[in-house]
Protein backbone atom coordinates (compact mmCIF):
# COMPACT_ATOMS: atom_id res chain seq x y z
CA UNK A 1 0.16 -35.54 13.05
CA UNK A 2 3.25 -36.96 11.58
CA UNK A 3 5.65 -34.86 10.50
CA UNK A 4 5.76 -35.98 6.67
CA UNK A 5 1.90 -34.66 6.55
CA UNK A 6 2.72 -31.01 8.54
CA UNK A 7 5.67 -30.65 5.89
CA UNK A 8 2.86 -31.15 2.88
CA UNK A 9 0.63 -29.16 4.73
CA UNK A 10 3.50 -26.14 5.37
CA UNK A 11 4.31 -26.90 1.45
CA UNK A 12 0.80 -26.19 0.12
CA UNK A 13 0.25 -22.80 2.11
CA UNK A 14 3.42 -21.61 0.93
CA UNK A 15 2.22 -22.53 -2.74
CA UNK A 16 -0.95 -21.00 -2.41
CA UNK A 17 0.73 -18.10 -0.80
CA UNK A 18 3.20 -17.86 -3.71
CA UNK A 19 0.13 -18.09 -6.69
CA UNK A 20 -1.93 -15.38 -4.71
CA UNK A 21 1.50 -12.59 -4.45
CA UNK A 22 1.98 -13.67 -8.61
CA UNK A 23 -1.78 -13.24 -9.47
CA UNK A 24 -1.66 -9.79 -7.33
CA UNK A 25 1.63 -9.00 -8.31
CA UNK A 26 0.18 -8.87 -12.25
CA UNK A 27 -1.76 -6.11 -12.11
CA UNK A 28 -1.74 -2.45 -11.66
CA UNK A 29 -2.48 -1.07 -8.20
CA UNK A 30 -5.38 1.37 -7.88
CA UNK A 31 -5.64 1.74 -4.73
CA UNK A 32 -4.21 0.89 -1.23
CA UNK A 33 -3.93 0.93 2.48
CA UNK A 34 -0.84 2.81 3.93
CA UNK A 35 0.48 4.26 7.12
CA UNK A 36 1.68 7.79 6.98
CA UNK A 37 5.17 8.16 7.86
CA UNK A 38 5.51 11.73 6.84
CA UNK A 39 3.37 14.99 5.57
CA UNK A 40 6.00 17.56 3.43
CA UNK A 41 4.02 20.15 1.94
CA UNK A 42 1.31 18.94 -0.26
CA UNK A 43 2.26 15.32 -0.13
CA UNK A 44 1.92 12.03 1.84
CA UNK A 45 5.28 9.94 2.28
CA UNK A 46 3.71 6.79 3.61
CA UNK A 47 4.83 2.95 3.52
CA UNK A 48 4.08 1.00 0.57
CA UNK A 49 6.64 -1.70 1.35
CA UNK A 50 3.53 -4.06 1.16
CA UNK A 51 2.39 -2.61 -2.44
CA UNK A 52 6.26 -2.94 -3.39
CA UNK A 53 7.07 -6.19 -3.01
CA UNK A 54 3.57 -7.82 -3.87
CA UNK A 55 4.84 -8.32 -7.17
CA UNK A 56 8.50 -9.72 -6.74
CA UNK A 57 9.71 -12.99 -7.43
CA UNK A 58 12.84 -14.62 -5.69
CA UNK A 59 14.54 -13.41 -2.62
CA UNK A 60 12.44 -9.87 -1.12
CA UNK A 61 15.00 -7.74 1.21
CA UNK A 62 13.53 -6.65 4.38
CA UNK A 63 13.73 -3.16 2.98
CA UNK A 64 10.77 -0.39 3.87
CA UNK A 65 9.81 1.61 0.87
CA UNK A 66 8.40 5.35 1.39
CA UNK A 67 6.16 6.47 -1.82
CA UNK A 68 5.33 9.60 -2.43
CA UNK A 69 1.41 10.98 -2.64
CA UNK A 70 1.51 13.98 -4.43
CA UNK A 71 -2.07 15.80 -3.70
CA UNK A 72 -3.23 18.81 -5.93
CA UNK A 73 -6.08 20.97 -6.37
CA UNK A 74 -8.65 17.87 -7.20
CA UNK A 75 -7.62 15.31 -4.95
CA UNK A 76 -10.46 14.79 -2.48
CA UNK A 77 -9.18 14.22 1.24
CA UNK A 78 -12.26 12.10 3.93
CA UNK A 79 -13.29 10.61 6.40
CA UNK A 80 -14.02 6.97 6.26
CA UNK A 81 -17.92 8.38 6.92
CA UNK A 82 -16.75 10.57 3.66
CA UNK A 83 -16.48 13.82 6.13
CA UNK A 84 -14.40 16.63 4.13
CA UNK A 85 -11.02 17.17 5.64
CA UNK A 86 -7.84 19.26 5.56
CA UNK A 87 -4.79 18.44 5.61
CA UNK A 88 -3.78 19.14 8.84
CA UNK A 89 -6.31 16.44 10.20
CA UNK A 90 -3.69 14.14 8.56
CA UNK A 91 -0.66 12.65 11.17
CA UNK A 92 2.24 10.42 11.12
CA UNK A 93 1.26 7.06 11.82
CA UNK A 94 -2.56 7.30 10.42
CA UNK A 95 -3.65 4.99 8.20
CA UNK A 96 -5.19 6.42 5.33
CA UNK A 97 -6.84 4.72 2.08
CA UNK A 98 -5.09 6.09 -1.32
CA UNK A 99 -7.29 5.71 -4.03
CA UNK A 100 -4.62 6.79 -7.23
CA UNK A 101 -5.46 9.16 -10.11
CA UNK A 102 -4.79 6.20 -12.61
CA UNK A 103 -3.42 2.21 -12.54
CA UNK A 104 -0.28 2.26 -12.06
CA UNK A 105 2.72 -0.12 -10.76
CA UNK A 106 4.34 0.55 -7.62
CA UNK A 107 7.67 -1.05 -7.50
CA UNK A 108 11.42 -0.14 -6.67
CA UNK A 109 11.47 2.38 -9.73
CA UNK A 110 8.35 3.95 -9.50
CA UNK A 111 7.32 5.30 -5.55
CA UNK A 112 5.49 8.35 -6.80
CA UNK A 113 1.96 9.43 -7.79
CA UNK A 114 -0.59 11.43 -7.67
CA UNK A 115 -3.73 10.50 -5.42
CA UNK A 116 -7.32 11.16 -6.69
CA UNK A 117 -9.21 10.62 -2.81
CA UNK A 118 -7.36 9.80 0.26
CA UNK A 119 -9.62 8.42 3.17
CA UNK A 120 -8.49 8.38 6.88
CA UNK A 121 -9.34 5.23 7.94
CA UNK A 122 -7.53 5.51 11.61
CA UNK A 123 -6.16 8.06 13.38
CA UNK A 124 -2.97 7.06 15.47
């Protein structure tokens, strides 16, 4: 291959790339897959750098972002076979899938909410 044709090549990924993080980037987040990077009390600090930046435009610092998953009373904690657990099955470095009380943005303002279910989906 020449390299006029790899540049248009390289060019189109990186536009359809670009359209996908916009289109994704529009609308509220439900739910997500995290890591956990901390348990305080009765919440989850895990990384949501992903769900963070899915929505910028221009220049995205290498930053990590730590959100907050508050859990109360109602909010349902599972296996990925949908196994009841505790919260103490939970550890740094699982990944876990947050399913969110309501739609919400997650950006640079707004790293807190409450979770509805959170699923371990591997254990670290």
């Amino acid at each position: 291959m020449n390299k006029k044709r790899i540049y248009v090549i390289i060019s189109l990924v990186f536009l359809l790339t670009l359209i996908i993080l916009y289109i994704r980037g529009c609308n509220p987040t439900k739910e997500f897959d995290a890591a956990i990077e901390s348990i305080e009390g009765n919440r989850f600090i895990v990384n949501c750098s992903h769900e963070v930046v899915k929505g910028m435009k221009g220049p995205i610092n290498d930053i990590g972002y730590g959100c907050n998953v508050q859990l109360t009373d109602t909010t349902k904690l599972q296996d990925a076979a949908g196994k009841t657990l505790q919260i103490q099955d939970y550890k740094h470095g699982d990944t876990v899938h947050i399913i969110l009380k309501k739609r919400q943005y997650i950006n640079q303002k707004h790293l807190s909410f409450e979770a509805s279910k959170i699923i371990l989906l591997h254990k670290e």
